[in-house]
N, C-alpha and C. Protein backbone atom coordinates (compact mmCIF):
# COMPACT_ATOMS: atom_id res chain seq x y z
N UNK A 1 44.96 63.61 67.77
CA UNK A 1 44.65 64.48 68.87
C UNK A 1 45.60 64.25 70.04
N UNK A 2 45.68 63.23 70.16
CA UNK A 2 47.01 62.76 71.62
C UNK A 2 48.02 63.57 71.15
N UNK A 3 48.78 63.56 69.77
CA UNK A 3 50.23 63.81 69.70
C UNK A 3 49.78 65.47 70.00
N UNK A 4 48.75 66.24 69.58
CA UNK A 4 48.83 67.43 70.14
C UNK A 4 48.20 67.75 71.50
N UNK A 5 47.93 67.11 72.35
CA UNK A 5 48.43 67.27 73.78
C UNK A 5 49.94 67.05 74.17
N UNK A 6 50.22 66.16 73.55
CA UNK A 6 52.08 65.77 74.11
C UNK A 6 52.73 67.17 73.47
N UNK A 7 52.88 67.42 72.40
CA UNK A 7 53.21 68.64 71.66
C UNK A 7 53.24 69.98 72.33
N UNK A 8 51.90 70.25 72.64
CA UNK A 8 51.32 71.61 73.76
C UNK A 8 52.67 72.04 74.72
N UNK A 9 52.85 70.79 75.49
CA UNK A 9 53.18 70.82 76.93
C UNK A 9 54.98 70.82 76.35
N UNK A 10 55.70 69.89 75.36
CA UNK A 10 56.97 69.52 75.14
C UNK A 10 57.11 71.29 74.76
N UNK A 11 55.99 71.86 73.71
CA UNK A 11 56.94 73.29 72.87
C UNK A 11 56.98 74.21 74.19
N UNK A 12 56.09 74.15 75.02
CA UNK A 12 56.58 74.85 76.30
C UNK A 12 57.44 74.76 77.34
N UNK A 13 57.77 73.59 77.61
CA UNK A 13 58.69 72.89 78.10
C UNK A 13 60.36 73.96 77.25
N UNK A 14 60.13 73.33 75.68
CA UNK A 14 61.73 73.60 75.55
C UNK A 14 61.31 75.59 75.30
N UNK A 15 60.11 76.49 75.30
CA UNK A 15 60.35 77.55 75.12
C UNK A 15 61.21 77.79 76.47
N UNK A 16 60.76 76.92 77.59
CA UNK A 16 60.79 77.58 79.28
C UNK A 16 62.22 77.25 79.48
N UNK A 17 63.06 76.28 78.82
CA UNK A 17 64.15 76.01 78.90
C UNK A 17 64.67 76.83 78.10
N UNK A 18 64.94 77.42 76.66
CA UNK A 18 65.74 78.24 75.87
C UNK A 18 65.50 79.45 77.00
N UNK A 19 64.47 80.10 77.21
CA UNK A 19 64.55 81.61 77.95
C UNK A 19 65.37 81.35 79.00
N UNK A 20 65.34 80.27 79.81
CA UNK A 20 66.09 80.10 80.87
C UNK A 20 67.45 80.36 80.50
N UNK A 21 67.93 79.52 79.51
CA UNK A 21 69.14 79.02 79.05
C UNK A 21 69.77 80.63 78.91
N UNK A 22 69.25 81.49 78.04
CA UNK A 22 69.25 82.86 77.40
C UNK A 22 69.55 83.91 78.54
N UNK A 23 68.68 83.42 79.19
CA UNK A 23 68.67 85.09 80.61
C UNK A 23 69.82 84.10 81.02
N UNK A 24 70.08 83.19 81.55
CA UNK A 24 71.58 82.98 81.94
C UNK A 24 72.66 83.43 81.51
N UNK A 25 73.06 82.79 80.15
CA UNK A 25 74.33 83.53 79.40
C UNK A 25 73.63 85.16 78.90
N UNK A 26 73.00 85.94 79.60
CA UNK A 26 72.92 87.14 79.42
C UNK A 26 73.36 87.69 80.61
N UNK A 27 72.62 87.25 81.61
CA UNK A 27 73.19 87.94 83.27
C UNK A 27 74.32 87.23 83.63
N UNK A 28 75.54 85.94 82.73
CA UNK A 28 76.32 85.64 83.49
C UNK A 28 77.39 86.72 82.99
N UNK A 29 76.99 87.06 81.39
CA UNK A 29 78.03 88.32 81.03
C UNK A 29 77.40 89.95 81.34
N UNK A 30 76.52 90.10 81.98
CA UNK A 30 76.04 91.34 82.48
C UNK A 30 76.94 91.02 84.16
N UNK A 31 77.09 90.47 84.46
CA UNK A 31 78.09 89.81 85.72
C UNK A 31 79.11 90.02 85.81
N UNK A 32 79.64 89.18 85.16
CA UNK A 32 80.99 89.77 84.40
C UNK A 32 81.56 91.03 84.12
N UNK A 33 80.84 91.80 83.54
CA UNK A 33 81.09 93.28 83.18
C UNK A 33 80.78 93.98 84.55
N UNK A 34 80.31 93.47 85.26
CA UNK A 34 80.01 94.68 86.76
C UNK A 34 81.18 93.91 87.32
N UNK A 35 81.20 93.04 87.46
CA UNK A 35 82.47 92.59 88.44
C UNK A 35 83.75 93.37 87.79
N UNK A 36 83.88 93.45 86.53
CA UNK A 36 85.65 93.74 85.91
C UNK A 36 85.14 95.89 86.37
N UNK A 37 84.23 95.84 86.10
CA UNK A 37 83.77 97.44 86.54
C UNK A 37 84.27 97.72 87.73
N UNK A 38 83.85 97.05 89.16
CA UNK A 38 83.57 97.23 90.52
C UNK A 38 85.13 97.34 90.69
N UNK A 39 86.14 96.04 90.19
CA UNK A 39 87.31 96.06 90.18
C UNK A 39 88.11 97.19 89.82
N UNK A 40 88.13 97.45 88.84
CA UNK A 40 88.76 98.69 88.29
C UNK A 40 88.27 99.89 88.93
N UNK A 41 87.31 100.37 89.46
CA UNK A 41 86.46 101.65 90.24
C UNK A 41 87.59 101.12 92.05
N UNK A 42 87.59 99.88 92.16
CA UNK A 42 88.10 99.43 93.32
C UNK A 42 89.72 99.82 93.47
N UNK A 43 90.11 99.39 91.91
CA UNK A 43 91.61 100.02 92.01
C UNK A 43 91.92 101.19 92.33
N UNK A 44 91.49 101.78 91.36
CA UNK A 44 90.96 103.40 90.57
C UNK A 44 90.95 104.35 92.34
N UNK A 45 89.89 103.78 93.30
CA UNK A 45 89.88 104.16 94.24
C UNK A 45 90.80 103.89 95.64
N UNK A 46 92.02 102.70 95.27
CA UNK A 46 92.42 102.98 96.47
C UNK A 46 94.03 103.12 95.97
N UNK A 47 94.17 103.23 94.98
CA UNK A 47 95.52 104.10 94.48
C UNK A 47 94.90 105.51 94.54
N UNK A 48 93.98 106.01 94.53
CA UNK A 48 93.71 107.44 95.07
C UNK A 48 93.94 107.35 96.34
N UNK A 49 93.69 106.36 97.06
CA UNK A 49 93.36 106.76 98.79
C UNK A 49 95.01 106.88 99.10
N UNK A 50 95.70 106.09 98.03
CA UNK A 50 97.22 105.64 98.74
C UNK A 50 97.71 107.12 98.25
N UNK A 51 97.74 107.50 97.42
CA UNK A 51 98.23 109.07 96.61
C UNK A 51 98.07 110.29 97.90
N UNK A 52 96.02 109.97 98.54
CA UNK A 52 96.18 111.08 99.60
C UNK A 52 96.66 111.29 100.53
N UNK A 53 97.17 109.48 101.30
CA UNK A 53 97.37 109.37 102.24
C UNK A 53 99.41 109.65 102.41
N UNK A 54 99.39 109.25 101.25
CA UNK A 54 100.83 109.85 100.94
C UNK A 54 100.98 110.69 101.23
N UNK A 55 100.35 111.86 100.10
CA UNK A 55 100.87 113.37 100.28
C UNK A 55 100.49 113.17 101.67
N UNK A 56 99.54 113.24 102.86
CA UNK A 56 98.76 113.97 104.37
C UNK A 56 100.07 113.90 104.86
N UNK A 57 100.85 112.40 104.71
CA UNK A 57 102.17 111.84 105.49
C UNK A 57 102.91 112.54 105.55
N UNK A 58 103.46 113.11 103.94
CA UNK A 58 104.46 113.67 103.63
C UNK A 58 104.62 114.86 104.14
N UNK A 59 103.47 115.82 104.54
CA UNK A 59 103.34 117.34 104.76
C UNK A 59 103.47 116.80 106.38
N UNK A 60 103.05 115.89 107.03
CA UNK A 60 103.07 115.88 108.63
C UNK A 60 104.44 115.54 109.16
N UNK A 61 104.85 114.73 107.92
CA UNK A 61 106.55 113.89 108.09
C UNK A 61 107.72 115.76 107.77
N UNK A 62 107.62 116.23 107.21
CA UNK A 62 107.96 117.38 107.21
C UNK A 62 108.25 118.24 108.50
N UNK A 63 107.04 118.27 109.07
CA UNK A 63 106.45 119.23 109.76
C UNK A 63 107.00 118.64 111.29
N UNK A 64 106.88 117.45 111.36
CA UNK A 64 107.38 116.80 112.07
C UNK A 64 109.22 116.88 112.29
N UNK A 65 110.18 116.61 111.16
CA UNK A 65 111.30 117.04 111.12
C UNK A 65 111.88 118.06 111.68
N UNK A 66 110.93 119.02 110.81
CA UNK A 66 111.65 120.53 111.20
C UNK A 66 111.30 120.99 112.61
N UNK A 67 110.15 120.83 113.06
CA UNK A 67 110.19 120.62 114.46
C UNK A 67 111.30 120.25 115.45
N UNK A 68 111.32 118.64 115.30
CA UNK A 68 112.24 118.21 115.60
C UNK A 68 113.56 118.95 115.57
N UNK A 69 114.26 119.48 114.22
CA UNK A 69 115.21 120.00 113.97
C UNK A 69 115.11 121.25 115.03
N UNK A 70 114.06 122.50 114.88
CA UNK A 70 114.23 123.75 115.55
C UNK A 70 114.50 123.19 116.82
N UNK A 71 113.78 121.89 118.05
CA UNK A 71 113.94 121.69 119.24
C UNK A 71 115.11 121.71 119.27
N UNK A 72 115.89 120.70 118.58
CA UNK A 72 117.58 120.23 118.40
C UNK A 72 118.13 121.93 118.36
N UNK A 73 118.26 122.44 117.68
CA UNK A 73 118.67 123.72 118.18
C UNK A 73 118.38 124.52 118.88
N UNK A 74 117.66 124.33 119.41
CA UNK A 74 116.78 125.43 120.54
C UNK A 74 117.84 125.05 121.57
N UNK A 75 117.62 123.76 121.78
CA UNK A 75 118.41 123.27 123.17
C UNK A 75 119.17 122.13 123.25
N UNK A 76 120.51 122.19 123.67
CA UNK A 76 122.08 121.24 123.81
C UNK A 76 121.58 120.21 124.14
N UNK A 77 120.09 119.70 124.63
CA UNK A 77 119.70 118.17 124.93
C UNK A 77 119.01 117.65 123.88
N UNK A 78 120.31 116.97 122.99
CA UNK A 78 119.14 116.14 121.60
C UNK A 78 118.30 114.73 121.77
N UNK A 79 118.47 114.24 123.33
CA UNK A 79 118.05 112.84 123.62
C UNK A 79 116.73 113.58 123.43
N UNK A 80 116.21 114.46 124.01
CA UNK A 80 114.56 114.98 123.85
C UNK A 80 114.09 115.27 122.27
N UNK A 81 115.06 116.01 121.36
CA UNK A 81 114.23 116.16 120.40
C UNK A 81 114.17 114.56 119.36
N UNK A 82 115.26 113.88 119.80
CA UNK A 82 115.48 112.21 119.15
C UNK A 82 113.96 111.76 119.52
N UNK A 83 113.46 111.34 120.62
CA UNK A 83 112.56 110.40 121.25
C UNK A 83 111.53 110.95 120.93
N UNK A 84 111.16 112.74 120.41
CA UNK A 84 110.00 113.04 120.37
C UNK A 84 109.50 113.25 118.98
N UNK A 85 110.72 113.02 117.85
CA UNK A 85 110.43 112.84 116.36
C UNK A 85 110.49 111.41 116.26
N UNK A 86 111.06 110.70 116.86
CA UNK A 86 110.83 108.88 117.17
C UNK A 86 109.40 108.71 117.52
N UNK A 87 108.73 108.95 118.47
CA UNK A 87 107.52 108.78 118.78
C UNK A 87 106.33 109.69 117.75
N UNK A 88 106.89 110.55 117.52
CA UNK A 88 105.66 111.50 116.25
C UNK A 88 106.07 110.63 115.13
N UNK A 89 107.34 110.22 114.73
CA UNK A 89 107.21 109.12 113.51
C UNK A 89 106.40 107.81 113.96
N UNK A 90 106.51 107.07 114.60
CA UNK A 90 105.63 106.13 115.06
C UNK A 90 104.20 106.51 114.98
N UNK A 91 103.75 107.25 115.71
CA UNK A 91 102.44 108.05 115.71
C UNK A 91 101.61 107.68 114.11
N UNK A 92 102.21 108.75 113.00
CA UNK A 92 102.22 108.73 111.64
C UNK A 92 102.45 107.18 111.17
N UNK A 93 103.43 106.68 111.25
CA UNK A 93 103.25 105.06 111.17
C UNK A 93 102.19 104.40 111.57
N UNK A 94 101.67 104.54 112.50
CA UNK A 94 100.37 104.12 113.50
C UNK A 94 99.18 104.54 112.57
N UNK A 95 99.10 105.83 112.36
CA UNK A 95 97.89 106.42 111.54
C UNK A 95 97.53 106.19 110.19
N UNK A 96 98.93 105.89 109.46
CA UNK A 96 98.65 105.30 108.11
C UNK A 96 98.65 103.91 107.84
N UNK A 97 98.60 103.36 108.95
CA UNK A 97 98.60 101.88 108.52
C UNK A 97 97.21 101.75 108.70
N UNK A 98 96.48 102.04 110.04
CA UNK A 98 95.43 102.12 109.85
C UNK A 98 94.29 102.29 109.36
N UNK A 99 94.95 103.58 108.71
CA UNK A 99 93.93 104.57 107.04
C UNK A 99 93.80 103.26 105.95
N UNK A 100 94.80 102.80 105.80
CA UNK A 100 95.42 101.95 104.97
C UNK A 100 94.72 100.79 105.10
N UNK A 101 94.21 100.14 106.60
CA UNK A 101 93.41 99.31 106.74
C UNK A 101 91.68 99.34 106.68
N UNK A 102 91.52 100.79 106.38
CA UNK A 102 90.34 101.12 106.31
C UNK A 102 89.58 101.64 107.77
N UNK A 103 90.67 102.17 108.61
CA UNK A 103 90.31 102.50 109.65
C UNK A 103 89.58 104.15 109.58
N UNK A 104 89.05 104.58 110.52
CA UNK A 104 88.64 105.85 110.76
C UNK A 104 90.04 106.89 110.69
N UNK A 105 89.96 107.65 109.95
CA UNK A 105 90.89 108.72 110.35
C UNK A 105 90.96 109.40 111.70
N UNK A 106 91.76 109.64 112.32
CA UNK A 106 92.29 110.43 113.82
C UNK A 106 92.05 111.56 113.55
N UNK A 107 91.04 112.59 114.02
CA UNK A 107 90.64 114.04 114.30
C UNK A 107 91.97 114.70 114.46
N UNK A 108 91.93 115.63 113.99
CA UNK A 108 93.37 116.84 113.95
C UNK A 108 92.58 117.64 115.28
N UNK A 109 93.97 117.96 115.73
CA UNK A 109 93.48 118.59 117.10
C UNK A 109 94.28 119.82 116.46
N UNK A 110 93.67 121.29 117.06
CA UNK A 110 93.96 122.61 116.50
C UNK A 110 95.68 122.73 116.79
N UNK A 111 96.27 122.13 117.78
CA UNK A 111 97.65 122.50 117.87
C UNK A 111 98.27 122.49 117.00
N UNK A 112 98.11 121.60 115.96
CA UNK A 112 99.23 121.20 114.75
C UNK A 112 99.97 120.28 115.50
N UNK A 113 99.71 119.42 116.39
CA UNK A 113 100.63 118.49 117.07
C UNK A 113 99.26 117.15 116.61
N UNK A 114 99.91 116.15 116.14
CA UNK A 114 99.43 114.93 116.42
C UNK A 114 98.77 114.31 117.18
């Protein structure tokens, strides 16, 4: 009768340890698989962000040029249209680094000016 009191308590003992043991190496590779998931959804999403933020650049970096360019011909003073596609490139430099850092995007104001 003793050895089945000691018995009782030991087969529960090692059931409470195998389940333990079990849900561990089950949620450490259910872990695993969300982490390599989150990663790849993480890539996945900011080589998209870099793709949009590209093209936004590219159409403002444009837009910005030819600007620049029509001022330059408009009028014989190119120190003005230099300093003001210098500073709208900066601007755009300014805005995508930020995007880039996870900052708020800058509201478009209706002018089409920066």
């Amino acid at each position: 009768m003793d050895a089945l009191w000691i018995a009782i308590p030991a087969t529960a003992a090692l059931a409470a340890l195998l389940t333990v043991g079990l849900a561990h190496l089950v949620f450490r590779g259910a872990l695993a698989r969300a982490e390599a998931d989150l990663e790849r959804r993480l890539e996945e999403a900011l080589a998209r962000a870099a793709r949009e933020i590209g093209d936004a650049m590219e159409v403002r970096l444009r837009k910005v040029i030819a600007d620049a360019l029509a001022e330059l011909r408009a009028s014989s003073f190119a120190g003005g249209a230099t300093r003001s596609a210098a500073a709208t490139g900066a601007e755009l430099l300014q805005e995508g680094l930020r995007l880039l850092m996870g900052g708020p995007p800058r509201p478009s104001s209706g002018s089409g000016a920066p």
